[in-house]
N, C-alpha and C. Protein backbone atom coordinates (compact mmCIF):
# COMPACT_ATOMS: atom_id res chain seq x y z
N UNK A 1 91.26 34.58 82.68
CA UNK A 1 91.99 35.66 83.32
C UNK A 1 91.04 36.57 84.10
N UNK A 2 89.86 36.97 83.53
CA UNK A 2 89.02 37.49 84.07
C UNK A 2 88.52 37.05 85.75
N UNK A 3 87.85 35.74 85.14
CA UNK A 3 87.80 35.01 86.50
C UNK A 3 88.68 35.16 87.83
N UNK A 4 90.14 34.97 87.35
CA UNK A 4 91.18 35.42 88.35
C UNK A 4 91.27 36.88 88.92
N UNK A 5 91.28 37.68 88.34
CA UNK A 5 90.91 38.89 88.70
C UNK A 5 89.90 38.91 89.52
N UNK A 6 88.87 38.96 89.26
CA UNK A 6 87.37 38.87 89.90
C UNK A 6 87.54 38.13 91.51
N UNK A 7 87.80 36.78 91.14
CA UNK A 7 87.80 36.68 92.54
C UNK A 7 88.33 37.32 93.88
N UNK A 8 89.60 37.79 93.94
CA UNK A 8 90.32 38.45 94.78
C UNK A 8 89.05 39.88 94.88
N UNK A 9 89.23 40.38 94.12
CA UNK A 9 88.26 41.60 94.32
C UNK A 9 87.06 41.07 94.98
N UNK A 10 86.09 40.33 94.65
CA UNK A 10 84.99 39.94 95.22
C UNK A 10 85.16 39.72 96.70
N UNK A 11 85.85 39.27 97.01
CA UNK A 11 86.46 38.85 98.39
C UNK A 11 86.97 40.10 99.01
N UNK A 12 87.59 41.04 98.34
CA UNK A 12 87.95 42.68 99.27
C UNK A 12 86.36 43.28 99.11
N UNK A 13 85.63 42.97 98.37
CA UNK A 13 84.43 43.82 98.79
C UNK A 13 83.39 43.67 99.69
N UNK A 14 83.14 41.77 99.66
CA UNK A 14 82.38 41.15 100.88
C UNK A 14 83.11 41.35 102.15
N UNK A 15 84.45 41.31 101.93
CA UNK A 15 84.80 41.59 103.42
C UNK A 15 84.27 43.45 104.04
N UNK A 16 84.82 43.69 102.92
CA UNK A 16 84.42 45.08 103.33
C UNK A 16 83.07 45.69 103.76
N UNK A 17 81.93 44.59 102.90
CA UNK A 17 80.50 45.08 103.88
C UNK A 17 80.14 44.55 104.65
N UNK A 18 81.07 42.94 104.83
CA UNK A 18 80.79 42.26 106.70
C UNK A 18 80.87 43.35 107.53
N UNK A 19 82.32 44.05 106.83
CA UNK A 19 82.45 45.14 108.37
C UNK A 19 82.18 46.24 108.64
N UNK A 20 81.32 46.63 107.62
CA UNK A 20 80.28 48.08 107.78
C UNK A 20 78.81 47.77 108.01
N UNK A 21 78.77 46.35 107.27
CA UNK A 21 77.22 45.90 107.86
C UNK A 21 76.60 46.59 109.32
N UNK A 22 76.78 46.27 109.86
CA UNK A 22 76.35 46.78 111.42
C UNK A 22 75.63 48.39 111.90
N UNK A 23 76.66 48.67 111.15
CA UNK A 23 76.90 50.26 111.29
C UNK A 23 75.69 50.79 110.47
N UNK A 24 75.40 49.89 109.47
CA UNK A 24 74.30 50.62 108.49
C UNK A 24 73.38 50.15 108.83
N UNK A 25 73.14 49.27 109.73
CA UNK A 25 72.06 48.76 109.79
C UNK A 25 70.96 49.36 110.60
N UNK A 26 72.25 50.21 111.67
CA UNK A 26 72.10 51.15 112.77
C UNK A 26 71.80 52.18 112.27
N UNK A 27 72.37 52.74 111.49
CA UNK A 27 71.51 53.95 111.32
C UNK A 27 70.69 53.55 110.21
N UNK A 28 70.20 52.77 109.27
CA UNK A 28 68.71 52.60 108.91
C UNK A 28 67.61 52.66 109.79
N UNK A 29 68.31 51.82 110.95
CA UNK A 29 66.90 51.95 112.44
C UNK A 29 66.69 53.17 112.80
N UNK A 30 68.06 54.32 112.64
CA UNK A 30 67.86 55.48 113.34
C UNK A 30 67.01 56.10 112.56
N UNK A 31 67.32 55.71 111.36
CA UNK A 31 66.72 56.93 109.94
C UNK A 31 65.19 56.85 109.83
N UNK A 32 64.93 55.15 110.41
CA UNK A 32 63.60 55.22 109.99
C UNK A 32 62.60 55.44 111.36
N UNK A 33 63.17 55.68 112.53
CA UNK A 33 62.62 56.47 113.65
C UNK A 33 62.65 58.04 113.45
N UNK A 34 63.59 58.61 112.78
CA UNK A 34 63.37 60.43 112.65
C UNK A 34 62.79 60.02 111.04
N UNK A 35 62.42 59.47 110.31
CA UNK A 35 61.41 60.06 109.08
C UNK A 35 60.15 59.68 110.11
N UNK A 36 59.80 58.78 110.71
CA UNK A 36 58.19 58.36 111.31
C UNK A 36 58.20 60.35 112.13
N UNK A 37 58.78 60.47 112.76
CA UNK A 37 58.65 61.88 113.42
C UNK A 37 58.69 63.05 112.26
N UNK A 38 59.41 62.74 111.40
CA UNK A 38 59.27 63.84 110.24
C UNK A 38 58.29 63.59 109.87
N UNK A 39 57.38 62.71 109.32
CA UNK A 39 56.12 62.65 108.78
C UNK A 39 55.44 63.73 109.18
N UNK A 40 55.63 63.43 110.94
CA UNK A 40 54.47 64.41 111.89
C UNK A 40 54.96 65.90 111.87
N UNK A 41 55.92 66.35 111.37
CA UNK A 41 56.64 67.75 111.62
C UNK A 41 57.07 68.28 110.41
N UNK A 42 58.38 67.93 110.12
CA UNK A 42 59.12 68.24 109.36
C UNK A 42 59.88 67.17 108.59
N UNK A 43 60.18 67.57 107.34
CA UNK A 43 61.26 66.29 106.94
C UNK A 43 62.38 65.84 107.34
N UNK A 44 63.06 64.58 107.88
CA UNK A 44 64.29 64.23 108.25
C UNK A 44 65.76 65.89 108.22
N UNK A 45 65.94 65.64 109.31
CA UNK A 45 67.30 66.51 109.18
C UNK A 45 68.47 65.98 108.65
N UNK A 46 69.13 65.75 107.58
CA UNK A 46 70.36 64.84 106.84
C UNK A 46 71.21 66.65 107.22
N UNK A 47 72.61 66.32 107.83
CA UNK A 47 73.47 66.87 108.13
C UNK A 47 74.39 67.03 107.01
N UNK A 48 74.59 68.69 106.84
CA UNK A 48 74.88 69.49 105.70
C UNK A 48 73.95 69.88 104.30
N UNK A 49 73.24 69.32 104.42
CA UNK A 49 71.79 69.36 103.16
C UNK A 49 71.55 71.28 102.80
N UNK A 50 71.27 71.79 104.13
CA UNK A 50 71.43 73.28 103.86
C UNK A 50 72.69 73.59 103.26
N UNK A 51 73.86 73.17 102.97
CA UNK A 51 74.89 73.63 102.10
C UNK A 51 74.40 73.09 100.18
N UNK A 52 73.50 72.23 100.13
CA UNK A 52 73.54 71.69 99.13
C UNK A 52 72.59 72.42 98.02
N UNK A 53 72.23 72.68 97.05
CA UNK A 53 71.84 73.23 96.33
C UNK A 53 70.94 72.80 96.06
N UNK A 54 69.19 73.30 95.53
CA UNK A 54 68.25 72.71 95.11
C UNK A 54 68.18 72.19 93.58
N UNK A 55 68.42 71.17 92.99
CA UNK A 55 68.20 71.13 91.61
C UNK A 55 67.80 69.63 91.39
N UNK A 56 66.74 69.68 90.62
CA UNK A 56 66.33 68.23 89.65
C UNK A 56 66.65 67.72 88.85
N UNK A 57 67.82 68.20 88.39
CA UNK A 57 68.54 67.78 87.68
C UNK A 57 70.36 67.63 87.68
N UNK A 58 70.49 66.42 88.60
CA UNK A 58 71.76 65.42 88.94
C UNK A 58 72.51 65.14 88.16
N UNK A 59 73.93 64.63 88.05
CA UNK A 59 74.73 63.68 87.70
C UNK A 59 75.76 63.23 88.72
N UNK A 60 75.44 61.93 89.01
CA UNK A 60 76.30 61.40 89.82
C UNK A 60 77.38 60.29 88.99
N UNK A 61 78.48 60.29 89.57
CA UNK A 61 79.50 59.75 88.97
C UNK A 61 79.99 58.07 90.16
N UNK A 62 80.43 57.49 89.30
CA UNK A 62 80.63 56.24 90.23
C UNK A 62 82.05 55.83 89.66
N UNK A 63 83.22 55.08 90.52
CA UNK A 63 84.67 55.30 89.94
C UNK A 63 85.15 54.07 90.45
N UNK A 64 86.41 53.23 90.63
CA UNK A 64 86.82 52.48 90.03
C UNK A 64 87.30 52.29 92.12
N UNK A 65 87.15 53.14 92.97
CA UNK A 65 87.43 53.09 94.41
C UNK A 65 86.39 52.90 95.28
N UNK A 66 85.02 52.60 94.10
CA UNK A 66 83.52 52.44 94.86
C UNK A 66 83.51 53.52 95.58
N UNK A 67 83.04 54.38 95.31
CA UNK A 67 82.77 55.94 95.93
C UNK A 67 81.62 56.51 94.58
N UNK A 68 81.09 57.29 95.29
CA UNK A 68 80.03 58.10 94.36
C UNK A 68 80.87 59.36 94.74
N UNK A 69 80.71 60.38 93.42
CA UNK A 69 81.29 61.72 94.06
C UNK A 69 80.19 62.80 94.33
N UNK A 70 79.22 61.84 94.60
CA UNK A 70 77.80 63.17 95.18
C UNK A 70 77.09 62.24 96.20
N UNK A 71 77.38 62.47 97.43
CA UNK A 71 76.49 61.77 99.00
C UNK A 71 75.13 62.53 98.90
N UNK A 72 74.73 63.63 98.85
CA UNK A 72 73.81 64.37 98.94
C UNK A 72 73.52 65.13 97.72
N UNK A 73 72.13 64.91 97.24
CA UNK A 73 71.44 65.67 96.86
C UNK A 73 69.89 66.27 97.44
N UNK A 74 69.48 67.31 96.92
CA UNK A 74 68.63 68.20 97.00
C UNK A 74 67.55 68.38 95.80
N UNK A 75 66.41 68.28 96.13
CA UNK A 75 65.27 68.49 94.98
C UNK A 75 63.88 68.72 95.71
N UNK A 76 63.13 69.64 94.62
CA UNK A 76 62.14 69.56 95.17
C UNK A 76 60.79 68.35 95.09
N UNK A 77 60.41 68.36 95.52
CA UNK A 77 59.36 67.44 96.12
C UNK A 77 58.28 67.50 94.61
N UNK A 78 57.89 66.78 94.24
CA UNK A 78 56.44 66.85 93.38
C UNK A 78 56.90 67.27 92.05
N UNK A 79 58.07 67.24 91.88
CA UNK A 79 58.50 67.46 90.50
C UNK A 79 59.48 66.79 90.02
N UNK A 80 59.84 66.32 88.52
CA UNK A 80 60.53 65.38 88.05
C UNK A 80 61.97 65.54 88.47
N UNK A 81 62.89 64.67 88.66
CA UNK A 81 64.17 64.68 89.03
C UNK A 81 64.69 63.57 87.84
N UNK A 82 65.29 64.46 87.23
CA UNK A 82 66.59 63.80 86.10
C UNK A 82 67.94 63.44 86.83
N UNK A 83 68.15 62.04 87.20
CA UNK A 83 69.60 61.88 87.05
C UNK A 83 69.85 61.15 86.52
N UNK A 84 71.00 61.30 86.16
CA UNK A 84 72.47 60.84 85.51
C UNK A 84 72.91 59.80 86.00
N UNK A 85 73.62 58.55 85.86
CA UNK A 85 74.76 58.07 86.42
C UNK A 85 75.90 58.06 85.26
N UNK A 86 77.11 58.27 86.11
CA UNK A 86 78.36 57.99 84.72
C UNK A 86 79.37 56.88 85.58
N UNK A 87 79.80 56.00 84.73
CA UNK A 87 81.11 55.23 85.38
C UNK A 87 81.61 55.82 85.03
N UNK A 88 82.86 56.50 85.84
CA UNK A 88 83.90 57.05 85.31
C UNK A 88 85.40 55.99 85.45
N UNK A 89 85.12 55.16 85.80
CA UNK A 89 86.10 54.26 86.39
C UNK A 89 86.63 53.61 84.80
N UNK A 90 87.62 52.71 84.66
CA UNK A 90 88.51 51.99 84.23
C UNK A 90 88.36 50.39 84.17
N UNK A 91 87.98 49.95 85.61
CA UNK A 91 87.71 48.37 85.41
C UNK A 91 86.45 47.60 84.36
N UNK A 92 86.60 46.35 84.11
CA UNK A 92 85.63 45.84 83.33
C UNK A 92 84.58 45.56 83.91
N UNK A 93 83.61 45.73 83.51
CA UNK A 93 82.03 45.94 84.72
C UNK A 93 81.66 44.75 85.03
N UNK A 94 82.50 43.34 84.74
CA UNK A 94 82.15 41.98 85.48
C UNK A 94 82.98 42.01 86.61
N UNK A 95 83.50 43.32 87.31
CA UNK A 95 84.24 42.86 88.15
C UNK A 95 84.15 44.50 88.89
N UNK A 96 83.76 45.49 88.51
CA UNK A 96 83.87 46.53 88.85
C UNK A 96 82.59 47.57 88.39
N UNK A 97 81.22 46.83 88.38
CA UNK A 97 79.97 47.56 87.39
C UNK A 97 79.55 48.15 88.72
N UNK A 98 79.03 49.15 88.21
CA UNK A 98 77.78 50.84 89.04
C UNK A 98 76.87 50.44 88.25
N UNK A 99 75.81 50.76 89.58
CA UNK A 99 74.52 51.23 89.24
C UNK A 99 73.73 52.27 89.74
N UNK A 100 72.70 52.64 90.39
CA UNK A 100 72.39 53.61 91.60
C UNK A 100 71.16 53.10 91.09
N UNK A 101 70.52 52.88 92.44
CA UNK A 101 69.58 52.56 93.37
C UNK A 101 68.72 53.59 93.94
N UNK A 102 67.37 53.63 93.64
CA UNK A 102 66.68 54.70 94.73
C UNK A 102 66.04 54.12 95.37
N UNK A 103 66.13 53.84 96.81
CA UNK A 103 65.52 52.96 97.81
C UNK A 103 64.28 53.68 98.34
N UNK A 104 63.30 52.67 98.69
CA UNK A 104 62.37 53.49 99.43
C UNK A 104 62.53 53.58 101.10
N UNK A 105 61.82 54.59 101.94
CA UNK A 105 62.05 54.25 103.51
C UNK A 105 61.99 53.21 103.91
N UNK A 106 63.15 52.87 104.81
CA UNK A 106 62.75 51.70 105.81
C UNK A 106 63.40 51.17 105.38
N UNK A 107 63.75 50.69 104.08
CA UNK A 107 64.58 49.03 103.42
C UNK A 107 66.16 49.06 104.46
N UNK A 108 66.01 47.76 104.83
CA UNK A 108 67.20 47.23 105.69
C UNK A 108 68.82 46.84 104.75
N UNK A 109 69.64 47.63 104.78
CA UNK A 109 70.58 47.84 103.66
C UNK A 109 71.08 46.55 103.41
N UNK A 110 71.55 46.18 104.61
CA UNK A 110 72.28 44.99 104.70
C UNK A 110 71.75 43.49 104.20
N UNK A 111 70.11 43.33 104.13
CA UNK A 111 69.28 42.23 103.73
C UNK A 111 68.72 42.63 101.80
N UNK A 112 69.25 43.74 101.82
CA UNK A 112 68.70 44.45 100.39
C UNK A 112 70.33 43.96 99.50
N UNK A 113 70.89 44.56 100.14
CA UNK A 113 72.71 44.02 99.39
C UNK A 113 72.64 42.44 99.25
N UNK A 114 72.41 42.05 100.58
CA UNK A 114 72.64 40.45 99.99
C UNK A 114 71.61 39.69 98.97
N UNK A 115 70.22 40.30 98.93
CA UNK A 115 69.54 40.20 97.76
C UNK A 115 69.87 40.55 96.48
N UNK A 116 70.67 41.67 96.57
CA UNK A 116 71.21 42.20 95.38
C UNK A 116 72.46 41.16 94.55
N UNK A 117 73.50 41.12 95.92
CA UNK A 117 74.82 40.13 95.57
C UNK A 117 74.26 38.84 94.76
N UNK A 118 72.89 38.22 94.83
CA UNK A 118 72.50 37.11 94.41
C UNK A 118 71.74 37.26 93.08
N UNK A 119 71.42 38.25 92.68
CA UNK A 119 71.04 38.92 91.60
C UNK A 119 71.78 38.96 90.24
N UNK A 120 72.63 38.45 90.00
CA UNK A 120 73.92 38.59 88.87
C UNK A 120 72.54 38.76 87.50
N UNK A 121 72.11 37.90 87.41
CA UNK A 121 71.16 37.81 86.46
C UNK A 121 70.38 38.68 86.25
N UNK A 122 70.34 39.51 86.64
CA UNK A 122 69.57 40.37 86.80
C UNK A 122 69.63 41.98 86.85
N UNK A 123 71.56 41.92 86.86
CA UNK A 123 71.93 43.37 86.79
C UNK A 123 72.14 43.65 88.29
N UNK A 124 72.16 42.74 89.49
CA UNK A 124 71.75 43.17 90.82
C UNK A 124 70.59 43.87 90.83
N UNK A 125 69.28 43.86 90.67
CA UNK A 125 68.22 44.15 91.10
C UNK A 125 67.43 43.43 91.50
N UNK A 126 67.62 42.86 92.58
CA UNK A 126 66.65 41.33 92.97
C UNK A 126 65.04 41.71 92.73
N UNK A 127 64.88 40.60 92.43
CA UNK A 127 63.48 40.54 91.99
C UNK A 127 62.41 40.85 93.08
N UNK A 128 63.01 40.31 93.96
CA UNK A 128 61.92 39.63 95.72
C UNK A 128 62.28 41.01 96.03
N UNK A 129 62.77 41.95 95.82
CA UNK A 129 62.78 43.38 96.19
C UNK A 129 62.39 44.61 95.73
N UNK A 130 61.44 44.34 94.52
CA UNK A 130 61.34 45.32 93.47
C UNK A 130 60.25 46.59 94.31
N UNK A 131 59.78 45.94 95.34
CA UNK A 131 58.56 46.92 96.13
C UNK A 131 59.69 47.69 97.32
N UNK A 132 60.98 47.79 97.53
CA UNK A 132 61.62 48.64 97.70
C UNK A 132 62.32 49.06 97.18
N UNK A 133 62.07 49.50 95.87
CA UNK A 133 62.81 50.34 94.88
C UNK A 133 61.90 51.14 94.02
N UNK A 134 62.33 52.76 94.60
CA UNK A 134 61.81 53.77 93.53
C UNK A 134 61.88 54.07 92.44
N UNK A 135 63.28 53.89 92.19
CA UNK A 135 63.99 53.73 90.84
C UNK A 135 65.46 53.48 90.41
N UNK A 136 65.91 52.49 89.29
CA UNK A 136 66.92 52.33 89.12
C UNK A 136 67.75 52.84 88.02
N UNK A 137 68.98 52.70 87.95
CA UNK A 137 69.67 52.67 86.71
C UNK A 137 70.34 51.28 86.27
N UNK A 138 70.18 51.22 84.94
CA UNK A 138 71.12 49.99 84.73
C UNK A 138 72.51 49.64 84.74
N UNK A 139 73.05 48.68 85.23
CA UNK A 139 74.81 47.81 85.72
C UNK A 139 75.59 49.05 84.00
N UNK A 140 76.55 49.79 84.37
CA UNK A 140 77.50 49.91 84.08
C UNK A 140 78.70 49.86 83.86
N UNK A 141 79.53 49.71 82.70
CA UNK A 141 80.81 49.28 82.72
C UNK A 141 81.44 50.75 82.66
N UNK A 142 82.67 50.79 82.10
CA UNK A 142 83.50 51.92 81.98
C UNK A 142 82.76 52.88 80.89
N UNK A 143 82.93 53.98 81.43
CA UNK A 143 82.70 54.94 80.03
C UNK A 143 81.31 55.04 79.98
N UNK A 144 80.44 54.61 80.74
CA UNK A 144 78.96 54.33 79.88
C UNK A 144 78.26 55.03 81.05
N UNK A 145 76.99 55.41 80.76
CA UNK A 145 76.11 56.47 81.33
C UNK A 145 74.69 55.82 81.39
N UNK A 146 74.10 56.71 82.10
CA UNK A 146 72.31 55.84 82.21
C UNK A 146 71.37 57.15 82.70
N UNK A 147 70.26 57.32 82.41
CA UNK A 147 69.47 58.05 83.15
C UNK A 147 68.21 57.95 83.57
N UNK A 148 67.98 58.35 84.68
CA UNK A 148 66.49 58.11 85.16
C UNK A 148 65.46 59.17 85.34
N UNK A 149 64.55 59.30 85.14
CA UNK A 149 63.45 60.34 85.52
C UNK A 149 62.38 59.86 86.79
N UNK A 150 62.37 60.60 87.56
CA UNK A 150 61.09 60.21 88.80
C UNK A 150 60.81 60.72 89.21
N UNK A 151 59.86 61.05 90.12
CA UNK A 151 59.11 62.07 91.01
C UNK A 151 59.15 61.69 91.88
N UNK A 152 59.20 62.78 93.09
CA UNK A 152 59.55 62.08 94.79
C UNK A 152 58.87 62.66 95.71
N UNK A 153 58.15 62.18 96.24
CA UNK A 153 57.17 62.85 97.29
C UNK A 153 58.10 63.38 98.08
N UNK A 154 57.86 64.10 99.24
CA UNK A 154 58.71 64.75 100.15
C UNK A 154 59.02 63.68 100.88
N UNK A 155 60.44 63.94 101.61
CA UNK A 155 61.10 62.77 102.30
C UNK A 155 62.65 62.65 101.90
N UNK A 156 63.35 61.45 102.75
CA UNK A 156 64.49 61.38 102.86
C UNK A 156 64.89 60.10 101.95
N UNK A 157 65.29 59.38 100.91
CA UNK A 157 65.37 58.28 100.00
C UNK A 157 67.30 58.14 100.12
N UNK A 158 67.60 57.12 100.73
CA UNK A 158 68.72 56.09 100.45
C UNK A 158 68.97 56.02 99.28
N UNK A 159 69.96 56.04 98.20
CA UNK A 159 70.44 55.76 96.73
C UNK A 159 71.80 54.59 97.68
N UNK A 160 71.63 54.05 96.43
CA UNK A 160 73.39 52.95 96.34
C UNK A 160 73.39 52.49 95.14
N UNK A 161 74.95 51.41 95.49
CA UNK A 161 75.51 50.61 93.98
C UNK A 161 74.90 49.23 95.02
N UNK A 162 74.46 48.31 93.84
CA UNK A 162 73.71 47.47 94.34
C UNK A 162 74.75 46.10 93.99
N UNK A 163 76.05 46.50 93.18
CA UNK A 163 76.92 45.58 92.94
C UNK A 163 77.26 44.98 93.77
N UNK A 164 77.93 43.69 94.01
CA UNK A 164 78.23 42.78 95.42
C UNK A 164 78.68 43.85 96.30
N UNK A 165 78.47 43.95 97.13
CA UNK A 165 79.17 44.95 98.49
C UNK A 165 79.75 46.55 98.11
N UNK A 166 78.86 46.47 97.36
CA UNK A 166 79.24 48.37 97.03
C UNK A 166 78.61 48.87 97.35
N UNK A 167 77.14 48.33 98.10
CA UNK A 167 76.19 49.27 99.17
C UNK A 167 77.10 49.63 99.69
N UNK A 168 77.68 49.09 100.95
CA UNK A 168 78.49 49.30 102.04
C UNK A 168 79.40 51.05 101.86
N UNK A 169 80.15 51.19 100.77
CA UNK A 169 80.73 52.60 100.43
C UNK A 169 79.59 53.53 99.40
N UNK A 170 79.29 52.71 98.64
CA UNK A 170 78.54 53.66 97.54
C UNK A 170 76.88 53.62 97.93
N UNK A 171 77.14 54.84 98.74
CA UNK A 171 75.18 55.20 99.16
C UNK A 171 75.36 56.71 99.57
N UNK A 172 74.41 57.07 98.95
CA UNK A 172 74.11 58.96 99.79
C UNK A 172 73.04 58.98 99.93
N UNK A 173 72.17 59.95 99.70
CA UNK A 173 70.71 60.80 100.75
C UNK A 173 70.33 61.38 99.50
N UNK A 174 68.88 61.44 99.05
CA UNK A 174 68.05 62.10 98.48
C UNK A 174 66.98 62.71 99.29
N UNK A 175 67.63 64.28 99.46
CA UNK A 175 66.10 64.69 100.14
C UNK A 175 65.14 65.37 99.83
N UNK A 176 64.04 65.37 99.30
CA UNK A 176 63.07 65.76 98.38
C UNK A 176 62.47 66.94 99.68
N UNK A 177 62.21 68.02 99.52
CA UNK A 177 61.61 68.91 99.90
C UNK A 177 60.67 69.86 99.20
């Protein structure tokens, strides 16, 4: 029964990052032309960040519509950052599991997801990718929580769900200042 379930879903989610693929791929190129200029100046400008609050200590939530309910966070630079992840969702995590991802600059979303999609074994954390990843949390089912501790140099860091095609909706902005 499971199986049956699963498939249909698997299939609304690959379709769904065929057709955002593009789009992210585009602005990874953009993102990683304004951090090379932020290096030299200032850090990346991520739009609305001045509304966001400074704190190192997160909880982001992940739900059952592949959405995170936090795109942006804020922290400072050189000091530990505690987050959280919670599923808050309902489905069984062979068919509906969160994780969050802290990517490093530059990683190409779309070649990182399909490394990930091939990953089952592994929780989606491909192996051949571990040198673009700052830090992870582990595959969640319903109800269940995870936390990470890290330190982040200054800069702009990509987070996602690394589950088959839940990059595509589930990714926000870490900007360490």
């Amino acid at each position: 029964m499971k199986k049956l379930f699963f498939i249909p879903v698997l299939a609304a989610v690959v379709s769904l990052a065929a057709c955002g693929g593009n789009n992210t791929k585009s602005e990874s190129s953009t993102q990683n032309n304004t951090e090379e200029t932020a290096s030299e100046s200032t850090v990346e400008t991520v739009p609305g960040i001045e509304n966001v609050t400074i704190s190192n200590n997160w909880t982001v939530e992940g739900n059952d519509q592949m959405k995170f309910n936090t795109e942006l966070i804020r922290v400072k630079a050189g000091e530990p950052l505690e987050l959280t992840l919670k599923n808050v969702g309902k489905m069984p995590k062979e068919s509906m599991g969160h994780n969050l991802i802290i990517l490093k600059s530059g990683v190409d979303l779309p070649t990182f997801g399909g490394e990930a999609a091939a990953a089952a074994d592994n929780e989606y954390i491909p192996k051949s990718a571990l040198s673009s990843i700052v830090a992870h949390t582990k595959l969640l089912g319903p109800g269940e929580e995870d936390k990470i501790s890290v330190t982040l140099e200054k800069g702009v860091y990509t987070y996602i769900c690394s589950f088959p095609g839940h990059y595509a909706l589930m990714q926000g902005k870490i900007v360490a200042e």
